[in-house]
N, C-alpha and C. Protein backbone atom coordinates (compact mmCIF):
# COMPACT_ATOMS: atom_id res chain seq x y z
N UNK A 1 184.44 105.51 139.92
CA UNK A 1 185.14 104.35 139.43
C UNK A 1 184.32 103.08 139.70
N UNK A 2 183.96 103.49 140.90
CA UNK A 2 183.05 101.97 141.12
C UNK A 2 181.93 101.52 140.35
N UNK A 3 180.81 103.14 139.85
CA UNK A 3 179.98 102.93 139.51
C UNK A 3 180.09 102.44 137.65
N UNK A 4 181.50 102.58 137.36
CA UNK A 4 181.47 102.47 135.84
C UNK A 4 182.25 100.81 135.81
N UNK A 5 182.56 100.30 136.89
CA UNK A 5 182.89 98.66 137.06
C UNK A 5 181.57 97.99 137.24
N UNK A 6 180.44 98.67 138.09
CA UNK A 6 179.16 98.03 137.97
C UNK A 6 178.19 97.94 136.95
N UNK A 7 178.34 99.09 136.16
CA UNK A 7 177.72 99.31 134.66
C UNK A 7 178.22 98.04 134.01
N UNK A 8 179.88 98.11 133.78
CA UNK A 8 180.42 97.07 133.17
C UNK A 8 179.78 95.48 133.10
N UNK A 9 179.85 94.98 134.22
CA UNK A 9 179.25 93.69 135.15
C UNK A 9 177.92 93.43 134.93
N UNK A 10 176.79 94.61 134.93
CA UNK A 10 175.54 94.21 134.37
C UNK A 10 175.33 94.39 132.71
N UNK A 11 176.31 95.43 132.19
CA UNK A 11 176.12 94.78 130.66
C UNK A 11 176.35 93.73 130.46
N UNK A 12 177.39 92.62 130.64
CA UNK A 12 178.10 91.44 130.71
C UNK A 12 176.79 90.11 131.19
N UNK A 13 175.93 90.77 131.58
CA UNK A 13 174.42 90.23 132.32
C UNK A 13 173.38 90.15 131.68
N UNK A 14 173.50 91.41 130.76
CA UNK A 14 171.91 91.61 130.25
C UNK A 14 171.86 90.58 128.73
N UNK A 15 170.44 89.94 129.20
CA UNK A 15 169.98 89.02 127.72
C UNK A 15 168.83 90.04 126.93
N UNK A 16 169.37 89.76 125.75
CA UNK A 16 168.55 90.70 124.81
C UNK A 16 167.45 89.85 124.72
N UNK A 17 165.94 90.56 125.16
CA UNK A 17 164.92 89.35 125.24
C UNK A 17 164.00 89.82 123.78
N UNK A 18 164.20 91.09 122.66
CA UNK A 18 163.50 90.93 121.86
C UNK A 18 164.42 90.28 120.63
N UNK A 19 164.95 89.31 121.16
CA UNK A 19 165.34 88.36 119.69
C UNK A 19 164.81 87.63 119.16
N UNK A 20 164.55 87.65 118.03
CA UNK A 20 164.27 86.22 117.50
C UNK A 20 164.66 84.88 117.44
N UNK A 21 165.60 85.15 117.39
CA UNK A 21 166.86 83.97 117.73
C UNK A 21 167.52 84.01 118.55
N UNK A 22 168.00 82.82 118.81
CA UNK A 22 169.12 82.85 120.25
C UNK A 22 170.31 81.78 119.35
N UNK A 23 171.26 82.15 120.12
CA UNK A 23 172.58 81.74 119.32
C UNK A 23 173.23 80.88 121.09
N UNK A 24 174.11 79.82 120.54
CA UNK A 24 174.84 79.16 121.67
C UNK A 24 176.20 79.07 120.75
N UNK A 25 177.18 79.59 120.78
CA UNK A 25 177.95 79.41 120.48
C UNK A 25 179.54 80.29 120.96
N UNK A 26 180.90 80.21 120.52
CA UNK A 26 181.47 81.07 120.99
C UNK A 26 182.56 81.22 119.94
N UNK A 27 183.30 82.25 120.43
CA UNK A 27 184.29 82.75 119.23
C UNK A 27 185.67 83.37 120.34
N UNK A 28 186.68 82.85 119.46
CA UNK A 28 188.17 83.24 119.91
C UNK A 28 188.29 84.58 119.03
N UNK A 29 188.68 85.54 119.38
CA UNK A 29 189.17 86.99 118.71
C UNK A 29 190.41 87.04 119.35
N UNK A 30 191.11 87.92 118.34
CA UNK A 30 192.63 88.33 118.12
C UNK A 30 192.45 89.56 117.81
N UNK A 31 193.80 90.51 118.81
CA UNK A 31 193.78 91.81 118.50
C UNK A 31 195.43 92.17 118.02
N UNK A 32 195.94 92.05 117.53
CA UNK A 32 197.70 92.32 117.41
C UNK A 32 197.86 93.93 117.48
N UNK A 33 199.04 94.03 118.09
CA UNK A 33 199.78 95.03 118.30
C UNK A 33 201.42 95.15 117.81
N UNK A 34 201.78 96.14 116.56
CA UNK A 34 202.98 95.79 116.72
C UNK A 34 203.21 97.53 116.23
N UNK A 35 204.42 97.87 116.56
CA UNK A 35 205.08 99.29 116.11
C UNK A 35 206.70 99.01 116.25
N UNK A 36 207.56 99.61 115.48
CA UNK A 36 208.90 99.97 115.75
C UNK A 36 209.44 101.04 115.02
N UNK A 37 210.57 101.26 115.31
CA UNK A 37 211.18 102.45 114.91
C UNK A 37 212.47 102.45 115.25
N UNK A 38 213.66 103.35 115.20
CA UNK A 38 215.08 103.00 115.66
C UNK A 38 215.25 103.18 117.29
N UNK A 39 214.50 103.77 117.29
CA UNK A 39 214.37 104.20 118.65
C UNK A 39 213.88 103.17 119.90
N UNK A 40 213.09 102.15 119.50
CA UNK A 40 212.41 101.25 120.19
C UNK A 40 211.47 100.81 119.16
N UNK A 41 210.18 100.37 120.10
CA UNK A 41 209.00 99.40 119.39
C UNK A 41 208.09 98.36 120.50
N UNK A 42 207.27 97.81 119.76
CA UNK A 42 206.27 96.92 120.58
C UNK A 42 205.30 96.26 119.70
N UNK A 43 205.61 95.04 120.26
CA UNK A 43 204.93 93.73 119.47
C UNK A 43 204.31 92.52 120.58
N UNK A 44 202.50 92.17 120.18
CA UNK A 44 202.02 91.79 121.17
C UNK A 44 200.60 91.80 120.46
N UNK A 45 199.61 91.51 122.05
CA UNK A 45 198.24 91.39 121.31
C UNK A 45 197.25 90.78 122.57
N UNK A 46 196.25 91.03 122.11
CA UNK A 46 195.37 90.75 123.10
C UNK A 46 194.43 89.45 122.28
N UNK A 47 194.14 88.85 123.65
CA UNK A 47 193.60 87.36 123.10
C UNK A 47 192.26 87.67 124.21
N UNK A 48 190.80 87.09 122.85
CA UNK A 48 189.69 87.19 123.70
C UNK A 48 188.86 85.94 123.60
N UNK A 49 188.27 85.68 124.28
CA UNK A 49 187.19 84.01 124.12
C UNK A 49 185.20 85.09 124.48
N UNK A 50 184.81 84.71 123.01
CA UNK A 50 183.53 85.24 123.46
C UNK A 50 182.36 84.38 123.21
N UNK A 51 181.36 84.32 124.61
CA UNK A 51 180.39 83.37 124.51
C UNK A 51 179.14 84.39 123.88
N UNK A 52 178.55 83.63 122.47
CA UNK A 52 177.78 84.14 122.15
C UNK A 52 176.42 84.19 122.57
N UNK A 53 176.03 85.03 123.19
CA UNK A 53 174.39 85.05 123.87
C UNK A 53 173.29 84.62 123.43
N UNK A 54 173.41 85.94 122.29
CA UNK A 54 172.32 85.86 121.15
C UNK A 54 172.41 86.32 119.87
N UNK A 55 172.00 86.77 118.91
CA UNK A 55 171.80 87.59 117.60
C UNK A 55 172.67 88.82 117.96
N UNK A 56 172.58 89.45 118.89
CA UNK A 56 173.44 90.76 119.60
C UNK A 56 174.63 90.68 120.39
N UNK A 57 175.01 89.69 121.35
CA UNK A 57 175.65 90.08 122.32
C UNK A 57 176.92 89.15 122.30
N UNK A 58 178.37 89.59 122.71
CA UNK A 58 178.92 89.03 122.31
C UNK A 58 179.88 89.06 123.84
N UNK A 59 180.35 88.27 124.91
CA UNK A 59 180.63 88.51 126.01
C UNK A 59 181.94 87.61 126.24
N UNK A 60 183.09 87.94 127.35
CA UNK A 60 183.71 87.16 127.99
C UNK A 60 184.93 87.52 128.68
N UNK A 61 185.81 86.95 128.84
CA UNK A 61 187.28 87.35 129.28
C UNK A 61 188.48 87.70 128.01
N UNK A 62 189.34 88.30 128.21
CA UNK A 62 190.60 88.90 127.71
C UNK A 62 192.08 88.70 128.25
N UNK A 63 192.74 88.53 127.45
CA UNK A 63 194.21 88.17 128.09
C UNK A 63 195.17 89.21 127.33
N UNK A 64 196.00 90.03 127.78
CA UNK A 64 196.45 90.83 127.20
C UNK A 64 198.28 90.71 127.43
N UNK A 65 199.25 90.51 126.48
CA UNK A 65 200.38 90.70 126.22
C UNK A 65 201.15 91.22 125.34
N UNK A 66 202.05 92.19 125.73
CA UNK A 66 202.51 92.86 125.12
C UNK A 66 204.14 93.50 125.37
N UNK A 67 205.03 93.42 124.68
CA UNK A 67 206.78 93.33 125.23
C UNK A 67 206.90 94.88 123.74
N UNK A 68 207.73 95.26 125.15
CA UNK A 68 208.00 96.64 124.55
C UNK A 68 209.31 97.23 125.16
N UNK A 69 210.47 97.90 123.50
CA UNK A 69 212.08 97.87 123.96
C UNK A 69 211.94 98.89 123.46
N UNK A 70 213.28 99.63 124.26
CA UNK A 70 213.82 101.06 123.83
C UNK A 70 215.29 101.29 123.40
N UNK A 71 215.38 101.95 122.89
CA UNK A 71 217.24 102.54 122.81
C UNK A 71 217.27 103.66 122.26
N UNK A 72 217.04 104.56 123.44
CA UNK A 72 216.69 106.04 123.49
C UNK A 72 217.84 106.34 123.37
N UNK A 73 218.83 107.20 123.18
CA UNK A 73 219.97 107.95 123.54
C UNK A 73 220.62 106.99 123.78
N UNK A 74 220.83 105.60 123.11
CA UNK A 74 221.53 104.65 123.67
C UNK A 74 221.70 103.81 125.32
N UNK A 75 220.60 104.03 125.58
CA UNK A 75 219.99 103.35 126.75
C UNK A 75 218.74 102.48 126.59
N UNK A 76 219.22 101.33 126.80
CA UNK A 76 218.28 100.09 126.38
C UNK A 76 217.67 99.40 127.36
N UNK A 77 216.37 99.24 127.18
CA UNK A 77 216.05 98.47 127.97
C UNK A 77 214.47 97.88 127.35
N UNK A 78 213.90 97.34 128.17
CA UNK A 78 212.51 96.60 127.67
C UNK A 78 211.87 96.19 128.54
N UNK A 79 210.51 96.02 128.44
CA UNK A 79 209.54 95.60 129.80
C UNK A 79 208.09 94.82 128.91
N UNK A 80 207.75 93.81 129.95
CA UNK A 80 206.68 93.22 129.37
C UNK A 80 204.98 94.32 130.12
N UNK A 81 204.14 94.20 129.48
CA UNK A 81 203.02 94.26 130.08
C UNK A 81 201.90 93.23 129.97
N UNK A 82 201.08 92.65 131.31
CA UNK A 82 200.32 91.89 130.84
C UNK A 82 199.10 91.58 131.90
N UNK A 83 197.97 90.92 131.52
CA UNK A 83 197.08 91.26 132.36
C UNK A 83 195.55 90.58 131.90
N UNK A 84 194.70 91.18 132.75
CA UNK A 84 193.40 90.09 132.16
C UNK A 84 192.19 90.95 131.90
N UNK A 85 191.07 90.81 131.34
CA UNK A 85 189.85 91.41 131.41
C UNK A 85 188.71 91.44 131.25
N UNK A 86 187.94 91.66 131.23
CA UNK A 86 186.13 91.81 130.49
C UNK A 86 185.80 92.53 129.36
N UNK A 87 184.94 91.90 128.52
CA UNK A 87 184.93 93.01 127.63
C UNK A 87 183.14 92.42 127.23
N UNK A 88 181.94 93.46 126.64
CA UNK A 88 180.94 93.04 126.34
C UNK A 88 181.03 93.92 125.00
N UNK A 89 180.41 93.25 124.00
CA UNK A 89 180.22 93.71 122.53
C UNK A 89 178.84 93.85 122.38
N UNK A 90 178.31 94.61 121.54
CA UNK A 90 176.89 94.66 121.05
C UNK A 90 176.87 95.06 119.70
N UNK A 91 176.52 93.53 118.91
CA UNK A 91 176.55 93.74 117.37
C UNK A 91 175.35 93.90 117.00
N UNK A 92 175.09 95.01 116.40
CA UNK A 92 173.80 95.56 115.56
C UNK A 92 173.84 95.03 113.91
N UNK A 93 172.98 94.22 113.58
CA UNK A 93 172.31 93.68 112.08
C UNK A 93 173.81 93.74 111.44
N UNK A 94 175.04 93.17 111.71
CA UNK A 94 176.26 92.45 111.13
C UNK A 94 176.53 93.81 110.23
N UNK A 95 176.70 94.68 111.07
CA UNK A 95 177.10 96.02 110.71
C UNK A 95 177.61 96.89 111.78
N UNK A 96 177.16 97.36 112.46
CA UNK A 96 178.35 98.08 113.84
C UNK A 96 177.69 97.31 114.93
N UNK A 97 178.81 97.79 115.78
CA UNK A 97 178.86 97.21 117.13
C UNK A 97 179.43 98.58 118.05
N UNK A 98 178.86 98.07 119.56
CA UNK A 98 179.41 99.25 120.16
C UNK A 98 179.67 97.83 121.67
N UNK A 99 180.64 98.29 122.39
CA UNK A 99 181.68 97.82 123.26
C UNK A 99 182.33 98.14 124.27
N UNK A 100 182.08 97.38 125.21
CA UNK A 100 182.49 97.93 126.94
C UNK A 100 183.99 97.15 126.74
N UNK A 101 185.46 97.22 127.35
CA UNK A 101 186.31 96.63 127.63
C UNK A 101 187.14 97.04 129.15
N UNK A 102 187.06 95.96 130.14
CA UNK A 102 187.95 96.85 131.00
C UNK A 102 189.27 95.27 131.13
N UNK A 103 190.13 96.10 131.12
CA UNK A 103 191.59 95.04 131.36
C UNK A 103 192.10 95.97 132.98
N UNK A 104 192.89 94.90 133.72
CA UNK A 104 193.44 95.06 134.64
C UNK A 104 194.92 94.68 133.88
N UNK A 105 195.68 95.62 134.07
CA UNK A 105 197.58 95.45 133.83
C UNK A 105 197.92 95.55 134.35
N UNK A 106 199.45 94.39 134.99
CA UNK A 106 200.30 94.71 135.34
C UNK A 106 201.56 95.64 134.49
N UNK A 107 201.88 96.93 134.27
CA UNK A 107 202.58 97.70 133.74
C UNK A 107 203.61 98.64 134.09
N UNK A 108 205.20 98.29 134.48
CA UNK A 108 206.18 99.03 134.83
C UNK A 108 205.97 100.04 134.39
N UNK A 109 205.34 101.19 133.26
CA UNK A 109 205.64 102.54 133.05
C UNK A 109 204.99 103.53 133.46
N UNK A 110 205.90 104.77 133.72
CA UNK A 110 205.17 105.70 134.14
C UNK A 110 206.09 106.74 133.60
N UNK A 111 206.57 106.90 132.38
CA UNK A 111 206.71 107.95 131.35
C UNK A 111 207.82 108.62 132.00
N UNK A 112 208.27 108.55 133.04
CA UNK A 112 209.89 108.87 133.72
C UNK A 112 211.11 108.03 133.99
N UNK A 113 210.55 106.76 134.36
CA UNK A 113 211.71 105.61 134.68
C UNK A 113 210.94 104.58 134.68
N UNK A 114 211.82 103.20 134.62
CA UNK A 114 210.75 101.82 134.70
C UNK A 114 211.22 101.11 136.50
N UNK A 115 209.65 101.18 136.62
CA UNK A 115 209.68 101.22 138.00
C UNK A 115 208.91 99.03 137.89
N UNK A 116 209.86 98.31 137.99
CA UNK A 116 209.39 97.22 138.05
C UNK A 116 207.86 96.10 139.05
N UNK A 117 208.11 97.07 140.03
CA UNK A 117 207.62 97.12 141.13
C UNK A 117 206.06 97.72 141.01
N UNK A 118 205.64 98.55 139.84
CA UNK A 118 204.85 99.07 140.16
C UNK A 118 203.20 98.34 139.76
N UNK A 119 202.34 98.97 140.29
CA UNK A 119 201.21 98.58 140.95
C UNK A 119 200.93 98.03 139.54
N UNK A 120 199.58 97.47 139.98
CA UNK A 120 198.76 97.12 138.54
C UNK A 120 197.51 98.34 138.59
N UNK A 121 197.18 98.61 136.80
CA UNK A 121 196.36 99.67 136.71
C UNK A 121 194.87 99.36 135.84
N UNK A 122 194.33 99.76 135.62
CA UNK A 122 193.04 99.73 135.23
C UNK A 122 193.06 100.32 133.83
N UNK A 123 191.86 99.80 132.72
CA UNK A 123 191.25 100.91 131.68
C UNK A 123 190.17 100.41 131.44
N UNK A 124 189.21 101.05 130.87
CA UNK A 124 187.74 101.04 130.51
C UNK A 124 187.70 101.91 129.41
N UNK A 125 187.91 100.82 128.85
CA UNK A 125 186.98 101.60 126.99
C UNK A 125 186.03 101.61 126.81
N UNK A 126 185.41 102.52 125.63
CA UNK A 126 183.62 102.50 125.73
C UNK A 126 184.23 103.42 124.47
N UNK A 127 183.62 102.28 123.00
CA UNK A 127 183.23 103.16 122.06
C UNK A 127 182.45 102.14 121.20
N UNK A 128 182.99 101.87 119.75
CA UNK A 128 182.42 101.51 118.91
C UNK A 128 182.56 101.46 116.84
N UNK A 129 181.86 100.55 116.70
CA UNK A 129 182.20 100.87 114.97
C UNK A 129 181.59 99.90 114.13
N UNK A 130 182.76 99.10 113.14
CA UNK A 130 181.79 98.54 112.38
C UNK A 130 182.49 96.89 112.48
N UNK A 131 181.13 96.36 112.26
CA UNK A 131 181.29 94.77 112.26
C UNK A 131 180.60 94.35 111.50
N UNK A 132 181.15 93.48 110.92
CA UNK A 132 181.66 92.52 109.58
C UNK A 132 182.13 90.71 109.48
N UNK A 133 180.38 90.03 110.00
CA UNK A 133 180.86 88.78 109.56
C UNK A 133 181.04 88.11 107.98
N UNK A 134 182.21 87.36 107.84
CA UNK A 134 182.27 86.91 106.52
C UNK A 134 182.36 85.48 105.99
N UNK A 135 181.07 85.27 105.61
CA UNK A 135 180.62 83.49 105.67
C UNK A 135 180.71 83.06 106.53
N UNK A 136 180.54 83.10 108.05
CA UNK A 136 180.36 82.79 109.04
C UNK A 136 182.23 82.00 109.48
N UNK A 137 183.02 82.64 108.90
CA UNK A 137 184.00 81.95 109.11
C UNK A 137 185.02 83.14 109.51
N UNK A 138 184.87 84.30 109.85
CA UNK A 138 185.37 84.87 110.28
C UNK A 138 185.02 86.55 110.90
N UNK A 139 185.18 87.20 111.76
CA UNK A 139 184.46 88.66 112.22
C UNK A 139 185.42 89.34 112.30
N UNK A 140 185.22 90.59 111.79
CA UNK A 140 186.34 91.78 111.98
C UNK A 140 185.47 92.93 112.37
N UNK A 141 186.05 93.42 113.25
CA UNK A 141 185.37 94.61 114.47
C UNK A 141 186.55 95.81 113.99
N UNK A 142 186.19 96.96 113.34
CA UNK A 142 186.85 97.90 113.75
C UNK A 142 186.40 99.04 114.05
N UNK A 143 186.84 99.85 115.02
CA UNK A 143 186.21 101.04 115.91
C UNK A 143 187.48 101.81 116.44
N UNK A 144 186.59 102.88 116.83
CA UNK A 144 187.11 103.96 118.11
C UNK A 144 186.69 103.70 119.61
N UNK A 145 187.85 103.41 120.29
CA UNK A 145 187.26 103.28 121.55
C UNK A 145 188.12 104.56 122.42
N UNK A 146 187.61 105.23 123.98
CA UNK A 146 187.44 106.40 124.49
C UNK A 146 188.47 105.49 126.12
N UNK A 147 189.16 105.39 126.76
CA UNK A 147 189.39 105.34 127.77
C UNK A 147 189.15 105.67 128.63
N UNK A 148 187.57 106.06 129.53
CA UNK A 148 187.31 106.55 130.69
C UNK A 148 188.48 106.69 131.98
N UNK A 149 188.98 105.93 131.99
CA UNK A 149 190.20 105.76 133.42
C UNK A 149 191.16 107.24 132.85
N UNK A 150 191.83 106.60 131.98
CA UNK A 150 192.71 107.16 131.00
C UNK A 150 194.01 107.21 132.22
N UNK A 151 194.58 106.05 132.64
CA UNK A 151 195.90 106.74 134.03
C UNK A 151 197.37 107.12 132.84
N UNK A 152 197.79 107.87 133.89
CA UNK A 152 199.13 108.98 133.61
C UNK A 152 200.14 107.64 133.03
N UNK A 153 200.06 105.92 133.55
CA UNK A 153 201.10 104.99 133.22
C UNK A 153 199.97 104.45 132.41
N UNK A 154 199.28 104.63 131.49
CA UNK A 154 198.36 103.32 130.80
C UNK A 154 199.56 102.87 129.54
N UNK A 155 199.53 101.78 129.23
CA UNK A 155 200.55 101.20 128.32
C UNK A 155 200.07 101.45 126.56
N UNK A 156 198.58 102.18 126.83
CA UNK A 156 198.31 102.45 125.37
C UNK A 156 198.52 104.36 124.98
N UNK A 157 199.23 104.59 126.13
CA UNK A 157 199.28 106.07 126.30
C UNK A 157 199.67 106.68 124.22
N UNK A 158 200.87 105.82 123.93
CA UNK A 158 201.87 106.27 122.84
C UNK A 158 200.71 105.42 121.78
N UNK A 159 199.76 105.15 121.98
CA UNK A 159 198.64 104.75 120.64
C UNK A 159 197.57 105.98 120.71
N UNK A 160 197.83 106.63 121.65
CA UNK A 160 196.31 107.50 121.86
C UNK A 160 196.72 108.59 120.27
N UNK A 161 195.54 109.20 119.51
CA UNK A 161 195.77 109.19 118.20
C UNK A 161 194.84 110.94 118.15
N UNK A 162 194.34 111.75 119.40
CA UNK A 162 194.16 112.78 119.35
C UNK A 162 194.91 113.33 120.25
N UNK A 163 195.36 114.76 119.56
CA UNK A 163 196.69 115.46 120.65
C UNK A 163 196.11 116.62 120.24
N UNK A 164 196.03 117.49 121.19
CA UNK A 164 196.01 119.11 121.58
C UNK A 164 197.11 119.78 121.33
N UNK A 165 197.35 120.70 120.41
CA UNK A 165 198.91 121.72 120.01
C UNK A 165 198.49 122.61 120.24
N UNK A 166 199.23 123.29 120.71
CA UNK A 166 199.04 124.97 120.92
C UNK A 166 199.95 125.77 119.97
N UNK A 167 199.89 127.19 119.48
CA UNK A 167 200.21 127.83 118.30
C UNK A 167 201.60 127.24 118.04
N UNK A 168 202.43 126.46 118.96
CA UNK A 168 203.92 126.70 118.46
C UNK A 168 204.10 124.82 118.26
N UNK A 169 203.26 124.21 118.21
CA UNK A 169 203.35 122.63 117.54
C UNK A 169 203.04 121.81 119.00
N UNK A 170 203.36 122.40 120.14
CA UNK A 170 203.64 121.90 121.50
C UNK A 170 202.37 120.81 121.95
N UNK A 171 202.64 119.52 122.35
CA UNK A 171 201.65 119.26 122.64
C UNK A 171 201.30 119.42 124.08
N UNK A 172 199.53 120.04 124.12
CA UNK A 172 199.06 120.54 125.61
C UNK A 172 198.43 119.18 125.92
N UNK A 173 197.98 118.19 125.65
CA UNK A 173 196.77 117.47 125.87
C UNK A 173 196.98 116.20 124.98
N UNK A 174 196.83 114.92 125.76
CA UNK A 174 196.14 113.81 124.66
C UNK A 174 195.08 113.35 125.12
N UNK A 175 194.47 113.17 124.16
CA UNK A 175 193.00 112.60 124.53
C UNK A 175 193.19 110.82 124.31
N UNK A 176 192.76 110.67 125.66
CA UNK A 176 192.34 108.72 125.26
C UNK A 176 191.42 108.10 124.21
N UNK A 177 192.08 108.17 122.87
CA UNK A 177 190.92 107.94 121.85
C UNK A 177 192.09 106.83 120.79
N UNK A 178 191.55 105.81 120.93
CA UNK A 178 192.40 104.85 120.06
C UNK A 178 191.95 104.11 119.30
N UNK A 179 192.07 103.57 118.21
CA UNK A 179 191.73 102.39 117.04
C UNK A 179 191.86 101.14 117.48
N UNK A 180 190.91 100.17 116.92
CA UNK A 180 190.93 98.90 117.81
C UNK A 180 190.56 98.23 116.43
N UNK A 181 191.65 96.88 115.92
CA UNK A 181 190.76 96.00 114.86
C UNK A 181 190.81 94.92 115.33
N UNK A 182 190.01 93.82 115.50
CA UNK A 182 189.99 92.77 116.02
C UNK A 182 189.39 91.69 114.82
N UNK A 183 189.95 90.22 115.23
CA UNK A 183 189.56 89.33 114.22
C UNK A 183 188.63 88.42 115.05
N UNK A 184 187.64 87.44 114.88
CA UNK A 184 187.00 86.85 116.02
C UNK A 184 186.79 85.26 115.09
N UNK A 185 186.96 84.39 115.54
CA UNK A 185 186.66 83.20 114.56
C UNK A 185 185.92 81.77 115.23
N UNK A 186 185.07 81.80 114.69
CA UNK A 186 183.82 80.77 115.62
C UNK A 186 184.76 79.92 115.69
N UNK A 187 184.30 79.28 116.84
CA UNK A 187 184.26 77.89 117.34
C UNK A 187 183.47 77.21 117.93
N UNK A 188 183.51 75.56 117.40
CA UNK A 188 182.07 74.96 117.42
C UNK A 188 181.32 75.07 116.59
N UNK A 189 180.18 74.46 116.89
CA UNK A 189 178.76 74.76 115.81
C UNK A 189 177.55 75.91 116.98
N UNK A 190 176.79 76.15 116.16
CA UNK A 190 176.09 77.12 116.66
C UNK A 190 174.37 76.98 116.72
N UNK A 191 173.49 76.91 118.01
CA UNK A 191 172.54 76.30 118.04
C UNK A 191 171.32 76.98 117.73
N UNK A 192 170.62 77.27 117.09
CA UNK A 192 169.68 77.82 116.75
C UNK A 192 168.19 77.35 117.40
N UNK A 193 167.49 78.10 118.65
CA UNK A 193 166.58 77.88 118.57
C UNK A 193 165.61 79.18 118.54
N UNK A 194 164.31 78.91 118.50
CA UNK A 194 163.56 79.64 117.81
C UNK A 194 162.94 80.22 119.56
N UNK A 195 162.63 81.59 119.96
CA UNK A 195 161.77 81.83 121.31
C UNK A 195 160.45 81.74 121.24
């Protein structure tokens, strides 16, 4: 665990030194989250600020909120989750990108009862996909990202999108593998100098 928080921290570090260009600038990204059903639902989103490095690298903090209700069997209730994080991007020639994210949550669930009290938990994504600036007035990132942590309470448990069945439909297994689209939209002007 430690050694994949230190990986994290020096990607977040490294300057791409064969650029041609260097970029000063930064960008606000938006991630929304919403689902419902009769049963419950969840509506929310993660907010990111990224300082642009260079031609490649795209770095900064994360704020994550998200309110989520039930009325299972006619038992209602609802809980917020929310929390902060790191995340480093690496955009290749305005076509894919691949992406470290770790958020710290505070998150009541643990898939038996809502335990208000309970700890705050960790995740670390690590995947990737495609990116798409458009007239410099807006970026859309969409990918697969992998949850290394992957804990038994993570709040993206009911997004994870590969499941293991065994002959009779049952599910044995989910795998931490989820869809991520994000919007990113400069701010400021952007400085171009030459190395």
């Amino acid at each position: 665990m430690k050694k994949l928080i230190y990986i994290l921290f020096a990607l977040l570090f490294i300057n791409n030194n064969f650029a041609q260009v260097s970029f000063d600038g930064s960008e606000i990204g938006l991630e929304l989250v919403a689902s419902a059903s009769n049963l419950g639902g969840s509506v929310g989103g993660d907010l990111k600020y990224a300082s642009i490095l260079n031609e490649n690298w795209a770095v900064g903090p994360s704020f994550r909120l998200q309110r989520t209700w039930s009325n299972n069997f006619g038992t209602k209730f609802g809980y917020s989750i929310y929390g902060g994080g790191l995340f480093a991007h690496y955009r290749l020639k305005n076509t894919l990108y691949g992406g470290v994210e770790f958020e710290m949550l505070h998150c009541p669930l643990n898939y038996v009862n809502i335990n208000p009290d309970r700890n705050w938990l960790a995740t670390l994504f690590i995947g990737g996909g495609f990116s798409r600036d458009f007239n410099h007035k807006i970026r859309i990132n969409a990918g697969v990202f992998y949850d290394v942590i992957n804990a038994a309470n993570s709040p993206f448990r009911s997004s994870y999108v590969l499941k293991i069945k065994d002959q009779n439909g049952q599910i044995q297994k989910i795998l931490p593998v989820i869809y991520r689209i994000s919007f990113f939209f400069p701010i400021g002007n952007k400085h171009y100098e030459q190395n």
